[in-house]
Protein backbone atom coordinates (compact mmCIF):
# COMPACT_ATOMS: atom_id res chain seq x y z
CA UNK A 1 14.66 4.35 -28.47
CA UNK A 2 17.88 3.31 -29.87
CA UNK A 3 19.31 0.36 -30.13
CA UNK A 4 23.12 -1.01 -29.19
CA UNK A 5 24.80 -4.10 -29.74
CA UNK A 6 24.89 -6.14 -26.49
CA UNK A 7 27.50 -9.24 -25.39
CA UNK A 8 25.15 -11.56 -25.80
CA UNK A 9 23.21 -12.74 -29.16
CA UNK A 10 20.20 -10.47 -29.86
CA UNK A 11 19.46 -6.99 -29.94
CA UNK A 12 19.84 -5.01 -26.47
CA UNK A 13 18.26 -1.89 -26.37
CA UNK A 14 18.69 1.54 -24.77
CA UNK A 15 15.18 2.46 -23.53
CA UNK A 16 14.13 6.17 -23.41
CA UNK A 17 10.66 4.97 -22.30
CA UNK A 18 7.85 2.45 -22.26
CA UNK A 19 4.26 2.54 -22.64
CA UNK A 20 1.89 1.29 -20.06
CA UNK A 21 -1.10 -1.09 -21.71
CA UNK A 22 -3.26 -0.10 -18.64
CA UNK A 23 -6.01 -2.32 -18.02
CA UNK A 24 -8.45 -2.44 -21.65
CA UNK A 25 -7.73 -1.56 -25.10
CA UNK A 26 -11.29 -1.67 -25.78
CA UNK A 27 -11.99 2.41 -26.59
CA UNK A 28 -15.62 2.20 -25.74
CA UNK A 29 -14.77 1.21 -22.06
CA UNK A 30 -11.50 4.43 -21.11
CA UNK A 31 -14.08 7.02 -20.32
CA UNK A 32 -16.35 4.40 -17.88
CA UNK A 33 -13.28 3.11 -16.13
CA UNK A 34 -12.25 6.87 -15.80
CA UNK A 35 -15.18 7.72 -13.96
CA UNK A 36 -14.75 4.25 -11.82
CA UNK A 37 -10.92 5.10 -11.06
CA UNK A 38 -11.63 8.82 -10.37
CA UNK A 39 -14.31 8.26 -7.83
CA UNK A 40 -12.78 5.67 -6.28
CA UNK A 41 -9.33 7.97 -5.87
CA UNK A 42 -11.30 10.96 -5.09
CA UNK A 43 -13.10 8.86 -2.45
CA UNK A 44 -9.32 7.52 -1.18
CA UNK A 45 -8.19 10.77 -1.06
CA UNK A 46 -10.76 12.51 1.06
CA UNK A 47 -11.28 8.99 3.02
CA UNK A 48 -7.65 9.67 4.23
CA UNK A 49 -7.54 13.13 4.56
CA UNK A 50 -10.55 13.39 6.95
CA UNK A 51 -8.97 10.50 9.18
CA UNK A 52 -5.13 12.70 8.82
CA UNK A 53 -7.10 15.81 10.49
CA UNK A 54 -8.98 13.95 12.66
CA UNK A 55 -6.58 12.27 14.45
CA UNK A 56 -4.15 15.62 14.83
CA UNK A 57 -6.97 16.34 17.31
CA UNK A 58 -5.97 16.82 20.72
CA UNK A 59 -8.16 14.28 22.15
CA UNK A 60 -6.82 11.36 20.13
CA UNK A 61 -3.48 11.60 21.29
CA UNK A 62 -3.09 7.65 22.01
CA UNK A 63 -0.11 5.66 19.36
CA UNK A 64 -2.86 3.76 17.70
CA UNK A 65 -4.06 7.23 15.89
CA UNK A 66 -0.83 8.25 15.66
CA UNK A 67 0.05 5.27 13.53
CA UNK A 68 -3.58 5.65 12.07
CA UNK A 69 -2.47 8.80 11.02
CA UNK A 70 0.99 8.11 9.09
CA UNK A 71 -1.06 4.74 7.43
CA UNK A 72 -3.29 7.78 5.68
CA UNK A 73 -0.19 9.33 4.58
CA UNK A 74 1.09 6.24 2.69
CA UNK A 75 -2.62 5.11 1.71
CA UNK A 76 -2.93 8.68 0.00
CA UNK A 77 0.92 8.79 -1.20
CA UNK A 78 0.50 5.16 -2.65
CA UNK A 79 -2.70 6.00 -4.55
CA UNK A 80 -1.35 9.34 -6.09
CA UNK A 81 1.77 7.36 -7.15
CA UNK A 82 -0.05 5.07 -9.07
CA UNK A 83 -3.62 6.15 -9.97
CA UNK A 84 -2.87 9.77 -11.80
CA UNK A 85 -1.17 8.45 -14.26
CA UNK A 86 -4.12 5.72 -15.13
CA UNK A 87 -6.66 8.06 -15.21
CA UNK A 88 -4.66 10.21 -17.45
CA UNK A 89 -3.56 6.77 -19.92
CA UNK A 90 -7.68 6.22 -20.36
CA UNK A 91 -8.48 9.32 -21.72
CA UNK A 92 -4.72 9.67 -23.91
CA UNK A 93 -3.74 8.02 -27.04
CA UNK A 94 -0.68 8.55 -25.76
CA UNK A 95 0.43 6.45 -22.80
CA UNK A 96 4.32 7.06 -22.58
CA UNK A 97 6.39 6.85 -19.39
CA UNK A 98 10.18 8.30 -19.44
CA UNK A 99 12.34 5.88 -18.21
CA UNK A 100 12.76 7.85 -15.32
CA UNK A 101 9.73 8.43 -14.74
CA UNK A 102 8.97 4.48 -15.05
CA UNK A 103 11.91 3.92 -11.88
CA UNK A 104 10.55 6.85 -9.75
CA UNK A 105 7.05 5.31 -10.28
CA UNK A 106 8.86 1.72 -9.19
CA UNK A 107 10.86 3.09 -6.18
CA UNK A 108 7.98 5.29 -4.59
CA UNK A 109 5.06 1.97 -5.30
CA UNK A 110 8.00 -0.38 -3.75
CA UNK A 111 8.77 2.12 -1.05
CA UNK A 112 5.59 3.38 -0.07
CA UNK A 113 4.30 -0.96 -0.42
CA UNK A 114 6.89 -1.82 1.82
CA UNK A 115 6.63 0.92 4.36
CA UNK A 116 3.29 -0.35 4.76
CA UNK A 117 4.01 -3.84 5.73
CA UNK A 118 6.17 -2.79 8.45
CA UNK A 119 3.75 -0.82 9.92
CA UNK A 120 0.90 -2.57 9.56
CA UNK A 121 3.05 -4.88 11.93
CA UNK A 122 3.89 -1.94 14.10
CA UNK A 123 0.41 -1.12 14.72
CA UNK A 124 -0.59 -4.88 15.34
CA UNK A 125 2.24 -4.40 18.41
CA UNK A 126 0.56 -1.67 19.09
CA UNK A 127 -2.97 -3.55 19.74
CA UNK A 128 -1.27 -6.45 21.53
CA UNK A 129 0.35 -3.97 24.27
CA UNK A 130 -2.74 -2.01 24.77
CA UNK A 131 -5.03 -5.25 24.80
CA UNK A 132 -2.72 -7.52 26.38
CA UNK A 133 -0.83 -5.35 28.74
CA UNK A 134 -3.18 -2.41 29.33
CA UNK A 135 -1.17 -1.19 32.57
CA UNK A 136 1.77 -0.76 30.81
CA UNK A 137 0.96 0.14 27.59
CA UNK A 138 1.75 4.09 28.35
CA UNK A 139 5.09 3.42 29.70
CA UNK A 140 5.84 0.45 26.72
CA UNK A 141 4.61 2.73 23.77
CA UNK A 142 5.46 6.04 24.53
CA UNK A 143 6.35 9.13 21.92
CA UNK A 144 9.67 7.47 21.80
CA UNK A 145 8.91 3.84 20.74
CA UNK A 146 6.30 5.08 18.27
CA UNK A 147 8.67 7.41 16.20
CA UNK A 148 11.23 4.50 16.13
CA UNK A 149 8.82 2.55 14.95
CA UNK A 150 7.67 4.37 12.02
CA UNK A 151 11.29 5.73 11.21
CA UNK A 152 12.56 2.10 11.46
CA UNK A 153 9.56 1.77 8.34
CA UNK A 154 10.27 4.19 6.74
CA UNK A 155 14.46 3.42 6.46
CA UNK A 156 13.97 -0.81 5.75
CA UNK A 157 11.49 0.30 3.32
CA UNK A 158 13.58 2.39 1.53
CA UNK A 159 16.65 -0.06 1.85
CA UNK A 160 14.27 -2.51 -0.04
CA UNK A 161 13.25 -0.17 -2.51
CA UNK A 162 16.62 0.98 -3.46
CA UNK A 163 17.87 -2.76 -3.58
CA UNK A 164 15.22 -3.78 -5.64
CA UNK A 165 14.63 -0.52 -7.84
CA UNK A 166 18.83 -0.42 -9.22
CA UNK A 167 18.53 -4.23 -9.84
CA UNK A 168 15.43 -3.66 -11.98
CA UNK A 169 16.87 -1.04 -14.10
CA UNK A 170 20.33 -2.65 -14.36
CA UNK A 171 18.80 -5.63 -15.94
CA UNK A 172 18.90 -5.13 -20.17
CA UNK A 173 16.10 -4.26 -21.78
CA UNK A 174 15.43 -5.69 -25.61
CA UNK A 175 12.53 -5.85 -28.13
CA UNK A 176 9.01 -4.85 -27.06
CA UNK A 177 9.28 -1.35 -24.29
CA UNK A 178 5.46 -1.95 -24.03
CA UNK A 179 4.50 -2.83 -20.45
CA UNK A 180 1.67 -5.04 -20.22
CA UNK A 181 0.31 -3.10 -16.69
CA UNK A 182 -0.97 -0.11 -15.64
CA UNK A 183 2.19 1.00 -13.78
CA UNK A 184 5.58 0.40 -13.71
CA UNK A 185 6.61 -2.99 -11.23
CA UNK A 186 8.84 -5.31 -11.16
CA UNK A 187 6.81 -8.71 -12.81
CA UNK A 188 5.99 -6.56 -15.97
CA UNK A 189 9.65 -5.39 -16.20
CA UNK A 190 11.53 -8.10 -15.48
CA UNK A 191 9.39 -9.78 -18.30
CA UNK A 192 11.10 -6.82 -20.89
CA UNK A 193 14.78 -8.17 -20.13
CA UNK A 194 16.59 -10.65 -22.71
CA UNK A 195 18.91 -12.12 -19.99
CA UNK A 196 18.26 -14.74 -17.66
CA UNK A 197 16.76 -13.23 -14.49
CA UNK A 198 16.60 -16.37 -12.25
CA UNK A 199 19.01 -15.19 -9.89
CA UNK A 200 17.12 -11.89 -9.92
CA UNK A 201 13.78 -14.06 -8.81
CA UNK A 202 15.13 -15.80 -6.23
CA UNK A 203 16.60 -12.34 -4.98
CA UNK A 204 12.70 -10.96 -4.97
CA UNK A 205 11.32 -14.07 -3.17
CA UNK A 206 14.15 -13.42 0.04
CA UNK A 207 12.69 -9.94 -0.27
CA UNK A 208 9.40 -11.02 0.16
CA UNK A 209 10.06 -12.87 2.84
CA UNK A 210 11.72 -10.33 4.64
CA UNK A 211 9.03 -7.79 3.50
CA UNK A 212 5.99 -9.45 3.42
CA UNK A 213 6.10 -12.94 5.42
CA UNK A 214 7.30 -11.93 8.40
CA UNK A 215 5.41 -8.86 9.35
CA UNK A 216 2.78 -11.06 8.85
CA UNK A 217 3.49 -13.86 11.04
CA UNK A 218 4.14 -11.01 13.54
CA UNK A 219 0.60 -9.59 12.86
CA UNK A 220 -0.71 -13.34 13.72
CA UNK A 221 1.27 -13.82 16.41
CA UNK A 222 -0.08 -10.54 18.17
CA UNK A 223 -3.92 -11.21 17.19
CA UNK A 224 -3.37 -14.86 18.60
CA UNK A 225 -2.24 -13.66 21.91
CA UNK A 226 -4.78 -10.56 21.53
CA UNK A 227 -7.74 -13.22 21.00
CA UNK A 228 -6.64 -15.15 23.64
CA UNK A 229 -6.80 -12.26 25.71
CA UNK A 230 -10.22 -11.71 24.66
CA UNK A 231 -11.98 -15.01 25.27
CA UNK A 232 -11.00 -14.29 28.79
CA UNK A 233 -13.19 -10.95 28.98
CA UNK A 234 -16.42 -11.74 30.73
CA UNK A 235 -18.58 -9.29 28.92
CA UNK A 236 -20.15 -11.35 25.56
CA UNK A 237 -21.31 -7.79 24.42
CA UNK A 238 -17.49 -6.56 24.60
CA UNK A 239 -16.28 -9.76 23.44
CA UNK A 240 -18.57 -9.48 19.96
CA UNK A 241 -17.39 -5.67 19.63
CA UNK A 242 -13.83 -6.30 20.00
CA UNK A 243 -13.77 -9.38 17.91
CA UNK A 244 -15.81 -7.50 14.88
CA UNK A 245 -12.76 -4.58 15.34
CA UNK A 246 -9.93 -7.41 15.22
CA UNK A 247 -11.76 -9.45 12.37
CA UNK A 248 -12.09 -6.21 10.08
CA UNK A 249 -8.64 -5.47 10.45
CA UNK A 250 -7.32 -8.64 9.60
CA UNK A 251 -9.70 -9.14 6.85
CA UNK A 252 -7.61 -5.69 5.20
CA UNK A 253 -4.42 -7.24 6.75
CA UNK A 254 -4.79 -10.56 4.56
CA UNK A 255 -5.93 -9.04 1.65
CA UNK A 256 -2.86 -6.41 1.71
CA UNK A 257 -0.41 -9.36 1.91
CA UNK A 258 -1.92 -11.99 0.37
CA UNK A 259 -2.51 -9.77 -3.00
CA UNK A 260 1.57 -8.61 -2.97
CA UNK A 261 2.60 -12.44 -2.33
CA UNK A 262 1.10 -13.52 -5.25
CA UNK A 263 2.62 -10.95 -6.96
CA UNK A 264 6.12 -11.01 -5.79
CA UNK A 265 6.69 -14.31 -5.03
CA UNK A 266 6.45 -15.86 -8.06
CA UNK A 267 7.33 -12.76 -10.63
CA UNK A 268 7.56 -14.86 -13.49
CA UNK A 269 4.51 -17.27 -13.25
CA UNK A 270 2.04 -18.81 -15.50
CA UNK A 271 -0.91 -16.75 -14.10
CA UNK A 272 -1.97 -14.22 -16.09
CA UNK A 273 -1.10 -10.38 -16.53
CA UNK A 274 -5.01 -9.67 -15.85
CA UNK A 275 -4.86 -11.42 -13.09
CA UNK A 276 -1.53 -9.54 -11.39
CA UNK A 277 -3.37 -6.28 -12.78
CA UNK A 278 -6.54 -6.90 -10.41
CA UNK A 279 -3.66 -8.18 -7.57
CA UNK A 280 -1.62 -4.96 -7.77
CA UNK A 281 -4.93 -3.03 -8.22
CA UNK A 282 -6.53 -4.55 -4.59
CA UNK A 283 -2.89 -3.02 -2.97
CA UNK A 284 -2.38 0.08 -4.61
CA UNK A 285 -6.08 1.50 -5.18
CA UNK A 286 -8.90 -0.58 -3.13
CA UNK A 287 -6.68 -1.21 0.36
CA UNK A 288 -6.29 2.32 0.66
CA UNK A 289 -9.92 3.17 -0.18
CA UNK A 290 -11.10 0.72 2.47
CA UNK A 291 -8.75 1.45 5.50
CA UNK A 292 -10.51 4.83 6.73
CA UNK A 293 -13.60 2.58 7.03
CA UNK A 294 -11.55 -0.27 8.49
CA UNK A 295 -9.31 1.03 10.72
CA UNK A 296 -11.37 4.25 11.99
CA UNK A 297 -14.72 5.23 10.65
CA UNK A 298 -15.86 2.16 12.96
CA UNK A 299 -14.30 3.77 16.19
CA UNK A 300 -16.19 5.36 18.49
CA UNK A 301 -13.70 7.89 19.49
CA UNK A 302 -12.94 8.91 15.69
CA UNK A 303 -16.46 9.52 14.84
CA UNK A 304 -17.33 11.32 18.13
CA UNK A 305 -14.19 13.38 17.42
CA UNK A 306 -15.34 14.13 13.62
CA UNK A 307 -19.25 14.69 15.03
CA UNK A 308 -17.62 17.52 17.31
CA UNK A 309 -15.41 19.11 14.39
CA UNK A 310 -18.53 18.96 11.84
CA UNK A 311 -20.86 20.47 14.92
CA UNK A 312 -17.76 23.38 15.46
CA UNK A 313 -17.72 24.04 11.45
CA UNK A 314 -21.77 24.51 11.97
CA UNK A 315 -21.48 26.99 14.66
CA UNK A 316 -19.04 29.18 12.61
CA UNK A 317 -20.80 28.79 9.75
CA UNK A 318 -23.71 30.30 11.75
CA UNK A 319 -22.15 33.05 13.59
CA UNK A 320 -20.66 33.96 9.92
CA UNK A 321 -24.00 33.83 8.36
């Protein structure tokens, strides 16, 4: 780390790298929250991976897995951005990140974060269509729509992440390079620079707005009209089912947003680092543990699909034998 005289009074400094605090300094407690962190990534991991094959199968060739299917491909990409490098801090002395490594970490957790928003709102449209206009929803989300959809994601997400990622890392760093987090985002950073970064905050609240706010009100506006759509079904045993899917969902939905709002929206506020740290923890480690359960595990069609694959494996296994 060396240091450079800046414009302004103080010492500016040229970082090479920061250290990440993590969660505990207590020594006694790095090997139990390994174990803790590695089961709950290995469980992400093959959570998501059983729900990526799964849907690939020809039978569940409908939008919603296809969306399903790319949501397991952030939830995986999000947790192996972030949770590697944790486990790897608790059992290391050493808990260095090269300051590139620091704004890859922040442009892939931004990206992937933001991604996610949009298509969380992309599969609520999704629901709405097929709920609310079931005899058109073939012609209304076809192939088509659905790539557009996810590539329109996947492009404002990375416009957002750029943005926000070269503002970050243009801001000057002095003092302390110790980041009091367990990855590399922008509250934590921000809190490193010795310039005034109000303009920089209100820039990260009209990006959370953008990012955050109005997917959501899109989510509730399409769950309004698809509960409205459901009081109207005659069935009380359909009713409950459908209402336990659409609750689950936006039980995940609210947690997802709610945890980055508080976050984002107020970078530099009086709450404490802990509690950001168990905030960015429910988006970047627990959300992606609990979709496979949320979004498919409870669906008829994806278990009877992963029954017959399991029963298939069994039969080879035999004939093998």
């Amino acid at each position: 780390m060396k240091s450079t005289e800046g414009p302004e009074p103080g010492n500016h400094t040229l970082m090479t790298e920061f250290v990440l605090s993590g969660f505990s300094s207590h020594s006694e407690l790095q090997h139990l929250l390994f174990f803790t962190f590695c089961l709950i990534y290995t469980t992400t991991i093959i959570g998501n991976l059983i729900i990526f094959m799964v849907t690939v199968h020809p039978i569940l060739c409908k939008p919603m897995y296809f969306f399903l299917r790319v949501l397991s491909f952030l939830d995986i990409s999000t947790a192996s951005t972030v949770v590697p490098k944790m486990l790897a801090n608790f059992l290391s002395e050493d808990r260095s990140i090269s300051y590139i490594g620091c704004a890859a970490q922040l442009y892939f957790v931004i990206f992937l974060g933001a991604t996610e928003c949009y298509l969380l709102a992309a599969m609520a449209y999704d629901r709405y269509v097929a709920i609310c206009n079931p005899l058109r929803y073939a012609v209304v989300m076809n192939s088509r729509v659905c790539h557009s959809l996810v590539l329109l994601s996947c492009c404002s997400g990375n416009i957002v992440s750029v943005v926000q990622t070269a503002w970050v890392f243009t801001l000057p760093f002095c003092g302390s390079k110790k980041i009091n987090y367990f990855f590399c985002d922008i509250p934590p950073l921000i809190m490193l620079s010795c310039t005034d970064t109000s303009s920089y905050e209100k820039q990260i609240i009209t990006a959370t707005v953008l990012v955050i706010f109005t997917p959501f009100c899109l989510i509730l506006v399409s769950y309004a009209c698809i509960i409205s759509s459901i009081l109207k079904i005659s069935s009380a045993e359909d009713r409950h089912k459908t209402f336990s899917t659409c609750s689950s969902h936006l039980i995940a939905v609210t947690l997802y947003y709610a945890s980055g709002t508080l976050i984002y929206l107020r970078p530099k506020s009086s709450n404490s680092q802990d509690t950001k740290k168990v905030l960015a923890l429910i988006y970047t480690t627990i959300i992606p543990t609990l979709n496979p359960l949320i979004y498919s595990l409870r669906n008829k069609e994806v278990k009877g699909v992963l029954i017959k694959i399991i029963a298939e494996l069994r039969k080879i296994q035999t004939y093998s034998a």
